[in-house]
PDB file of N, CA and C in Angstrom:
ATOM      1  N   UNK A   1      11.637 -39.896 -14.031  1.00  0.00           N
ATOM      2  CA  UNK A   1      11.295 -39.157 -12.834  1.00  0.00           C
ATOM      3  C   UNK A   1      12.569 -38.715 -12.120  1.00  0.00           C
ATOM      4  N   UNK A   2      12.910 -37.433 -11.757  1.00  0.00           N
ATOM      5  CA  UNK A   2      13.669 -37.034 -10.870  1.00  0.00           C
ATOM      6  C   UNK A   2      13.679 -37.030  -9.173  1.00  0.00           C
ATOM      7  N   UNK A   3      14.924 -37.693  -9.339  1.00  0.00           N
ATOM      8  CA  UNK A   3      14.733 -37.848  -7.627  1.00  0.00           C
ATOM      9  C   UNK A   3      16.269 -37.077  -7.314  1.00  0.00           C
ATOM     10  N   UNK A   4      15.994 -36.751  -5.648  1.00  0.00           N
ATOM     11  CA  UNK A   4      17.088 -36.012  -5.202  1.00  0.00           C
ATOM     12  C   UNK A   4      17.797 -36.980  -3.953  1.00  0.00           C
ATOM     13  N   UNK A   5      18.382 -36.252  -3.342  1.00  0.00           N
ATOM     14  CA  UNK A   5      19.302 -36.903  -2.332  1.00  0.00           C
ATOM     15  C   UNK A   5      18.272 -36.684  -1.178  1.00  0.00           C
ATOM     16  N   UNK A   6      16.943 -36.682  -1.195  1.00  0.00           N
ATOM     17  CA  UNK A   6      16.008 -35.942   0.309  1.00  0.00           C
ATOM     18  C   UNK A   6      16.056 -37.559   1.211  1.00  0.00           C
ATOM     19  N   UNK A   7      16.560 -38.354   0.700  1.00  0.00           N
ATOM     20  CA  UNK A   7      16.052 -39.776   1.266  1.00  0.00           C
ATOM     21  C   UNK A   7      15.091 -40.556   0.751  1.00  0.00           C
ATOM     22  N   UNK A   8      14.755 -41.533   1.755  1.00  0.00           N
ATOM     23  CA  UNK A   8      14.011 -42.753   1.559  1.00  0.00           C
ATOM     24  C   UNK A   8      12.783 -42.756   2.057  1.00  0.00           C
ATOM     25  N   UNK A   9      12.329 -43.898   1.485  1.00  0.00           N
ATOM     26  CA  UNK A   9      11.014 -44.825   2.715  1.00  0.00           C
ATOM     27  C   UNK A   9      10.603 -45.671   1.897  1.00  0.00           C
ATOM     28  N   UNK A  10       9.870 -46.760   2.982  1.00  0.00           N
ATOM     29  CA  UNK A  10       9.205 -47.610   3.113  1.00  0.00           C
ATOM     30  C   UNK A  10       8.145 -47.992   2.392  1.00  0.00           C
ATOM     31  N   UNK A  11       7.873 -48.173   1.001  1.00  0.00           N
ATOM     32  CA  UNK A  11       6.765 -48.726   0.441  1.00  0.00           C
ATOM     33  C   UNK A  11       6.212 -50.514   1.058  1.00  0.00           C
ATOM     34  N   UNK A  12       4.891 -50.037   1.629  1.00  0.00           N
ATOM     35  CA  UNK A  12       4.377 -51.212   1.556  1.00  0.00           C
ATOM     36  C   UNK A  12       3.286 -51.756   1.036  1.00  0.00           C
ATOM     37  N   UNK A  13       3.427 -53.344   0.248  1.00  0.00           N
ATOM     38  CA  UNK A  13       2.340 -53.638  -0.440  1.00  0.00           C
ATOM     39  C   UNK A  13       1.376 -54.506   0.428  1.00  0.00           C
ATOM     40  N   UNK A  14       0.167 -53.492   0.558  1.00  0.00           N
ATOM     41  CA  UNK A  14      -0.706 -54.293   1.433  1.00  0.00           C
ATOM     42  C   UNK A  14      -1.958 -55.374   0.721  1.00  0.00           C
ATOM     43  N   UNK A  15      -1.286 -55.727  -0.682  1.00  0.00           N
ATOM     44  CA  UNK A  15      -2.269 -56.399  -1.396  1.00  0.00           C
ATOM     45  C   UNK A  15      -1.778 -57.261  -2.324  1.00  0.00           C
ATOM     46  N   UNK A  16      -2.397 -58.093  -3.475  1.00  0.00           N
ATOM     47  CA  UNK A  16      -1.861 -58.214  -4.315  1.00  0.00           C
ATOM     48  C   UNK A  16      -0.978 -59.542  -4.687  1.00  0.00           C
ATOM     49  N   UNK A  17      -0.259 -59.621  -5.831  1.00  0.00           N
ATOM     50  CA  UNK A  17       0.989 -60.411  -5.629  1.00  0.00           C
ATOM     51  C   UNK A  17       2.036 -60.620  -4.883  1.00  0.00           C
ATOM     52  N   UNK A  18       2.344 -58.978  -4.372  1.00  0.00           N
ATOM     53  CA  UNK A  18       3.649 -59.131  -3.439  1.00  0.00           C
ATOM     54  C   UNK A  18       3.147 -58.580  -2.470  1.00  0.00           C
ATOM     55  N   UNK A  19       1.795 -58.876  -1.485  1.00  0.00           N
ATOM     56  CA  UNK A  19       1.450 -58.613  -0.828  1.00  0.00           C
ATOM     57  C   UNK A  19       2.381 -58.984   0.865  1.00  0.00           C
ATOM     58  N   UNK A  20       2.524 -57.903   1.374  1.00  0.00           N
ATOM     59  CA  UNK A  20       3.440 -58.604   2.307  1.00  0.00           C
ATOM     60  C   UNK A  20       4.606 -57.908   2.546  1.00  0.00           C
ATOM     61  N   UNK A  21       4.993 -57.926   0.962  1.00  0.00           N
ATOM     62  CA  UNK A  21       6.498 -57.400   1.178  1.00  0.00           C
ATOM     63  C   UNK A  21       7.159 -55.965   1.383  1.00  0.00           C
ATOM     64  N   UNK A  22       8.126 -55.399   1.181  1.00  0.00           N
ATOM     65  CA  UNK A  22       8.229 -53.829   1.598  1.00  0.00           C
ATOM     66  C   UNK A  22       9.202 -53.965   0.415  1.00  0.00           C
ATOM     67  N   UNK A  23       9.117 -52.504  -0.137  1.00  0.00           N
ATOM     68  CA  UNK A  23      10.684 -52.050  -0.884  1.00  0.00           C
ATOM     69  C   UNK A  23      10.810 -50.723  -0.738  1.00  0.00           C
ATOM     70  N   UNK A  24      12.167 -50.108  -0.395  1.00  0.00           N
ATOM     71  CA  UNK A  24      12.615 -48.816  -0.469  1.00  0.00           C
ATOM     72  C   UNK A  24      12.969 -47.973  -1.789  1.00  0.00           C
ATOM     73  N   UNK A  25      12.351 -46.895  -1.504  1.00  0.00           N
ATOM     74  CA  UNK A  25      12.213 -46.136  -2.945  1.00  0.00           C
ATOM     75  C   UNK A  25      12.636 -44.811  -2.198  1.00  0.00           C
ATOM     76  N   UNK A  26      12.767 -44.190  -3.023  1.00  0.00           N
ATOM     77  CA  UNK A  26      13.466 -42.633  -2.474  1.00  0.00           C
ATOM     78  C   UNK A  26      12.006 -41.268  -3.212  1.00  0.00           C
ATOM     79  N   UNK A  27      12.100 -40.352  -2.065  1.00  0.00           N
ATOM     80  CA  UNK A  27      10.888 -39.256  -2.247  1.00  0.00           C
ATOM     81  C   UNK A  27      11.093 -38.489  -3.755  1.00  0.00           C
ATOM     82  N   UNK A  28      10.045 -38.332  -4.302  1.00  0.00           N
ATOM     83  CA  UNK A  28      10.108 -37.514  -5.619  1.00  0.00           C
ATOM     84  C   UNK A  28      10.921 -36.148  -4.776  1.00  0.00           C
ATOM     85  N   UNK A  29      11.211 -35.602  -6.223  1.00  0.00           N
ATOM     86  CA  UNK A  29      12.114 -34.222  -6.282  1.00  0.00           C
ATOM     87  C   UNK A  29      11.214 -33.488  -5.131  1.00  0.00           C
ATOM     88  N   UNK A  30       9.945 -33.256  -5.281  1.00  0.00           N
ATOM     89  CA  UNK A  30       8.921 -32.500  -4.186  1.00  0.00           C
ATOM     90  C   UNK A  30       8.901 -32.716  -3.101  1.00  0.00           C
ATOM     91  N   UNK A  31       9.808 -34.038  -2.426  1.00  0.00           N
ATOM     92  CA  UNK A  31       9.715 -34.497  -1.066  1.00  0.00           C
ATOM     93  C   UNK A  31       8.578 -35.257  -1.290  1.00  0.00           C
ATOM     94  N   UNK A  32       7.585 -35.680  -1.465  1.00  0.00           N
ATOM     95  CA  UNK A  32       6.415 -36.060  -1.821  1.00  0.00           C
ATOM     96  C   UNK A  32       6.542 -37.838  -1.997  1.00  0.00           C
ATOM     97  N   UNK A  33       6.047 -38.478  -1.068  1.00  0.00           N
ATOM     98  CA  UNK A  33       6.110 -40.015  -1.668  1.00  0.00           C
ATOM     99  C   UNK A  33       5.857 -40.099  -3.388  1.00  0.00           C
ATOM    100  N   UNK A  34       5.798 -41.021  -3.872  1.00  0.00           N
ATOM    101  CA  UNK A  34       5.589 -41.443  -5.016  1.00  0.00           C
ATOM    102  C   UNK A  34       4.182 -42.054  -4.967  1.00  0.00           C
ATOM    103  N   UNK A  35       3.449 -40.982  -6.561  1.00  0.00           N
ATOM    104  CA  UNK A  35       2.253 -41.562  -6.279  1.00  0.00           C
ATOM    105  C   UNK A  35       1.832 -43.252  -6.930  1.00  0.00           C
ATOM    106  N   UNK A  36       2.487 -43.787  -7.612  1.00  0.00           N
ATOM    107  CA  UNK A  36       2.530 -45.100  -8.075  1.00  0.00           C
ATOM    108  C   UNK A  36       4.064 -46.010  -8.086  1.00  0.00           C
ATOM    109  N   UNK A  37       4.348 -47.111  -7.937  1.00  0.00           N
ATOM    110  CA  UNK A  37       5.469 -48.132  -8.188  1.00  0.00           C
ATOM    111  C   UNK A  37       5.188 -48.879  -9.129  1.00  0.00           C
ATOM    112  N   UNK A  38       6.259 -48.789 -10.254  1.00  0.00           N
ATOM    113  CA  UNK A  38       5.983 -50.321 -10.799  1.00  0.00           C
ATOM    114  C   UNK A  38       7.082 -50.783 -10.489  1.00  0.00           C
ATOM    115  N   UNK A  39       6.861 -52.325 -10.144  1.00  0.00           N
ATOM    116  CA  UNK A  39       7.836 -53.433  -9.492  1.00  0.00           C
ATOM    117  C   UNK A  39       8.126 -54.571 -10.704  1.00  0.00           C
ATOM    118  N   UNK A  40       9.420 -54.797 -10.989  1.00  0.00           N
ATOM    119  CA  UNK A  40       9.170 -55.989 -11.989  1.00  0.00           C
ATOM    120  C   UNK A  40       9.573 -57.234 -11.580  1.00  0.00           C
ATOM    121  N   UNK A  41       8.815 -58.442 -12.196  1.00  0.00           N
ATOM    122  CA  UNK A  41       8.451 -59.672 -11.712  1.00  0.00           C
ATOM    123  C   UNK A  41       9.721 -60.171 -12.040  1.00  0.00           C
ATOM    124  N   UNK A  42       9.854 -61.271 -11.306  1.00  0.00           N
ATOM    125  CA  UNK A  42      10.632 -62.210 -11.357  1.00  0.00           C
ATOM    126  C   UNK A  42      11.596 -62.540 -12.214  1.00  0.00           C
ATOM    127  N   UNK A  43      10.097 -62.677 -13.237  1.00  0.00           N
ATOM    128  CA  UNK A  43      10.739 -63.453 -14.968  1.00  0.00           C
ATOM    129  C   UNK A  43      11.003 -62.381 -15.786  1.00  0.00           C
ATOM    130  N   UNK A  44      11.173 -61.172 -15.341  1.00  0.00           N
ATOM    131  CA  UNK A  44      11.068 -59.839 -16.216  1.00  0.00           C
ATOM    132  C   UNK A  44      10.451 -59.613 -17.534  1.00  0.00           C
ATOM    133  N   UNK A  45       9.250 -60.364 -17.687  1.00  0.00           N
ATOM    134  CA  UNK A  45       8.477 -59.912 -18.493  1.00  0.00           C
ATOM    135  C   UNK A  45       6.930 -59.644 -18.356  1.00  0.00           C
ATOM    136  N   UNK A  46       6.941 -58.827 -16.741  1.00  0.00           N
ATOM    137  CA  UNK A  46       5.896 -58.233 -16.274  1.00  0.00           C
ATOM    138  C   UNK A  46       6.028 -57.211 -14.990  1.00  0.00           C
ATOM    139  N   UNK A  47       5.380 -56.485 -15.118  1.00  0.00           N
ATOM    140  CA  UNK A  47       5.944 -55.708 -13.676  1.00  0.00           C
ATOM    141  C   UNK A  47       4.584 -55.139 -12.675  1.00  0.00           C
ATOM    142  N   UNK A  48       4.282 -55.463 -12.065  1.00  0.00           N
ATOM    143  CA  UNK A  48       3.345 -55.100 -10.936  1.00  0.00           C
ATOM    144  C   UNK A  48       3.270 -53.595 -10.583  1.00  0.00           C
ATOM    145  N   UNK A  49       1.912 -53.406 -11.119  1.00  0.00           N
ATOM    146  CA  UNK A  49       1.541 -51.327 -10.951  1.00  0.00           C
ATOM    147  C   UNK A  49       0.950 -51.413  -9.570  1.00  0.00           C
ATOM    148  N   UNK A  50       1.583 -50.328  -8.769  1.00  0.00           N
ATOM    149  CA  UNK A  50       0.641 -50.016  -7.066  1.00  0.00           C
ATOM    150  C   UNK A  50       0.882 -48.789  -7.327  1.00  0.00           C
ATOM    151  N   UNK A  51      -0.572 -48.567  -6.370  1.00  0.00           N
ATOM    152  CA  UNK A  51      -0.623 -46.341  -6.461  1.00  0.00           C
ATOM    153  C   UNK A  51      -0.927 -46.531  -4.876  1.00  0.00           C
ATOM    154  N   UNK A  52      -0.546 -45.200  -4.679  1.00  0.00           N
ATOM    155  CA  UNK A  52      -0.778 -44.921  -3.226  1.00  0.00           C
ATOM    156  C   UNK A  52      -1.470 -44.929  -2.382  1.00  0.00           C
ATOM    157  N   UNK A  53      -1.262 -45.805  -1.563  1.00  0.00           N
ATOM    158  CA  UNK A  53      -2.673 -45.546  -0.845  1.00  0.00           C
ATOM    159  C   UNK A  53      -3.264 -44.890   0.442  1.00  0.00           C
ATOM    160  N   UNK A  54      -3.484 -45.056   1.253  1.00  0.00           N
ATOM    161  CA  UNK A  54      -4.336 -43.431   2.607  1.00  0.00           C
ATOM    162  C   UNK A  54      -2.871 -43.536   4.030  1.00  0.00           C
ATOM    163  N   UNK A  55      -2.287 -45.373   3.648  1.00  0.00           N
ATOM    164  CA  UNK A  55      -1.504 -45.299   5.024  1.00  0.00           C
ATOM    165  C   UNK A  55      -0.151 -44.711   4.913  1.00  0.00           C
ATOM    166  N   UNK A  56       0.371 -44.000   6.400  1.00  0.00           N
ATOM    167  CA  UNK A  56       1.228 -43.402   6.467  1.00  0.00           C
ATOM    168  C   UNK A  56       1.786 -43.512   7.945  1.00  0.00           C
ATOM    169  N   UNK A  57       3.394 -43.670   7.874  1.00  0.00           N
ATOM    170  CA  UNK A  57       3.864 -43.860   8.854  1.00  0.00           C
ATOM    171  C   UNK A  57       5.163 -42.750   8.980  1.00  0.00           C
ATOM    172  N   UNK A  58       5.117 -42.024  10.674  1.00  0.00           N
ATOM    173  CA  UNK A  58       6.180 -41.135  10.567  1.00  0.00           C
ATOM    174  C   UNK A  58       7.100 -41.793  11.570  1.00  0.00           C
ATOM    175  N   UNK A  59       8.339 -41.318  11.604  1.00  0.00           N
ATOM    176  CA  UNK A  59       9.122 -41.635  13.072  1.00  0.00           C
ATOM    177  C   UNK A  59      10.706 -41.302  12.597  1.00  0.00           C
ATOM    178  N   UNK A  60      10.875 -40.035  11.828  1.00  0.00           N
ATOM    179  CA  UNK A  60      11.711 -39.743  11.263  1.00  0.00           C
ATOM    180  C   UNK A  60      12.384 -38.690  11.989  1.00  0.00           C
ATOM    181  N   UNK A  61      13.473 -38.748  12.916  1.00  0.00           N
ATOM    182  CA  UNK A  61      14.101 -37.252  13.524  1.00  0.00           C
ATOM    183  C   UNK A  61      14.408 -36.685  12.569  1.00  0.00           C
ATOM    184  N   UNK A  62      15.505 -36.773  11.616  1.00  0.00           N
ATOM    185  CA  UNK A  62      15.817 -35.939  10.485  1.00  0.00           C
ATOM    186  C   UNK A  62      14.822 -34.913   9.777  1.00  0.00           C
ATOM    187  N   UNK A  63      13.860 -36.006   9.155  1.00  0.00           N
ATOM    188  CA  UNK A  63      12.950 -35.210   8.074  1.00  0.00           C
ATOM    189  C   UNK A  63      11.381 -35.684   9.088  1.00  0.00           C
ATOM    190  N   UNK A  64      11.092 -35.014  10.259  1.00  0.00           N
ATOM    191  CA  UNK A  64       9.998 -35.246  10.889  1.00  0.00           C
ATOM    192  C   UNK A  64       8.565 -35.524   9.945  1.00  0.00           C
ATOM    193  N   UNK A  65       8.395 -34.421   9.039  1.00  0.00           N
ATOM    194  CA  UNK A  65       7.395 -33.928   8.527  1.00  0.00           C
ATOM    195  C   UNK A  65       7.322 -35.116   7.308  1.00  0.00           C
ATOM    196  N   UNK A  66       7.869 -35.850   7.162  1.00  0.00           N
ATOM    197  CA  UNK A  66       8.007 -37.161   6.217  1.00  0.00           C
ATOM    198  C   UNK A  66       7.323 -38.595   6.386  1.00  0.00           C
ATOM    199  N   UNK A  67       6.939 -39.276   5.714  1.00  0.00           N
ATOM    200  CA  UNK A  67       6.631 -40.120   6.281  1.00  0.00           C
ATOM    201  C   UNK A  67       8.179 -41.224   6.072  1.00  0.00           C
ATOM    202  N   UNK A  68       8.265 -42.661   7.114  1.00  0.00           N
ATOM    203  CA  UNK A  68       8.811 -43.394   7.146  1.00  0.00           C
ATOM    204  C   UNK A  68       8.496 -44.620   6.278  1.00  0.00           C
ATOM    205  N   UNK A  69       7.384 -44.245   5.814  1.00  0.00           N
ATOM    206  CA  UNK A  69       6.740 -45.901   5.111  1.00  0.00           C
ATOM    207  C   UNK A  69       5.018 -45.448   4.890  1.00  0.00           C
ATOM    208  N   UNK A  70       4.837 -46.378   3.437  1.00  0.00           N
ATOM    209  CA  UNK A  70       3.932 -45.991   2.682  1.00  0.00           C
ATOM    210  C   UNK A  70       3.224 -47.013   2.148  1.00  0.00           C
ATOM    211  N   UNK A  71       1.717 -47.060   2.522  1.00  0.00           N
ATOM    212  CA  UNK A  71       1.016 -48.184   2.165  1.00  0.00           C
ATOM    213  C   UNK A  71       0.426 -47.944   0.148  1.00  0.00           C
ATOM    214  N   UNK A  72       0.934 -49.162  -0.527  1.00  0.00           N
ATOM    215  CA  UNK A  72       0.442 -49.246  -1.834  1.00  0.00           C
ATOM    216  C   UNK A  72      -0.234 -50.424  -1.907  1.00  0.00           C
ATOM    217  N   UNK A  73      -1.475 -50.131  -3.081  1.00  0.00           N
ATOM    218  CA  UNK A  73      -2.183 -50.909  -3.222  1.00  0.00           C
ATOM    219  C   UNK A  73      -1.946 -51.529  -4.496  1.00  0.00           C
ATOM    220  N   UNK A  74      -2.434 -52.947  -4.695  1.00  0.00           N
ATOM    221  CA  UNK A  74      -2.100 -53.205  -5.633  1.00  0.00           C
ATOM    222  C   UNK A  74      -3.291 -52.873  -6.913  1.00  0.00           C
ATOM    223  N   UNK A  75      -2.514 -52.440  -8.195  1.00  0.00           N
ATOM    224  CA  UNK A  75      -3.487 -52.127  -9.375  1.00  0.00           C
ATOM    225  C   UNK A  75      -3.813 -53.295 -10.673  1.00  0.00           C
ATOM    226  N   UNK A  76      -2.780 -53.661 -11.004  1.00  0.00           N
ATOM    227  CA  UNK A  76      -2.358 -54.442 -12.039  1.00  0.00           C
ATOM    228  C   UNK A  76      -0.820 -55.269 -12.406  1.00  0.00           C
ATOM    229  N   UNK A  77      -1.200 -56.164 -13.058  1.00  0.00           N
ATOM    230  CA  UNK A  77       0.351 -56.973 -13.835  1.00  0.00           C
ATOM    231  C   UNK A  77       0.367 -55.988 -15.445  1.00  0.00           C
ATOM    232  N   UNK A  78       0.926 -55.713 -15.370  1.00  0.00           N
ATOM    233  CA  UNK A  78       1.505 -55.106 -17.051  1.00  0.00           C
ATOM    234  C   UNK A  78       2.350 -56.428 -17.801  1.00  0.00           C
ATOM    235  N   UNK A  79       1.794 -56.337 -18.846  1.00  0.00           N
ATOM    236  CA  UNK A  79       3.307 -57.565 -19.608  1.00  0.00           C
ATOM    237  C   UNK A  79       3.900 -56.890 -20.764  1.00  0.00           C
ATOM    238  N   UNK A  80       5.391 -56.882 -20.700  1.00  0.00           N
ATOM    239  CA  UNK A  80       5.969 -56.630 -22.260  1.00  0.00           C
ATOM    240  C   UNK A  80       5.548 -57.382 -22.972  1.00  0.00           C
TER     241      UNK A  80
END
């Protein structure tokens, strides 16, 4: 996936295994959050799938029209 220099935000997992926690990911090439994360576990031989989900947070002077943080839900554990 291509990403550009447009910045960041706020993924948050409001479910799940890593329910709770936040990680920063940077906007697809489109400006566009990302419509799924996979996160990998611990022991690196699994990684946690989240897709996007309805919440959205703005408070960005720079890139107004952006959101600041992004609610994901959780989908699945994948294992190598």
């Amino acid at each position: 996936m291509a990403t550009t220099a447009t910045g960041t935000y706020t993924a948050k997992l409001t479910d799940g295994p890593l329910e709770g926690k936040t990680v920063t990911t940077e906007f697809l090439e489109s400006g566009d959050p990302r419509p799924r994360l996979e996160i990998p576990a611990d022991s690196g031989k699994k990684r946690y799938l989240y897709m996007r989900g309805a919440g959205l947070e703005f408070g960005s002077s720079e890139f107004p029209e952006r959101p600041t943080a992004v609610d994901y839900r959780f989908i699945e554990a994948v294992f190598d």
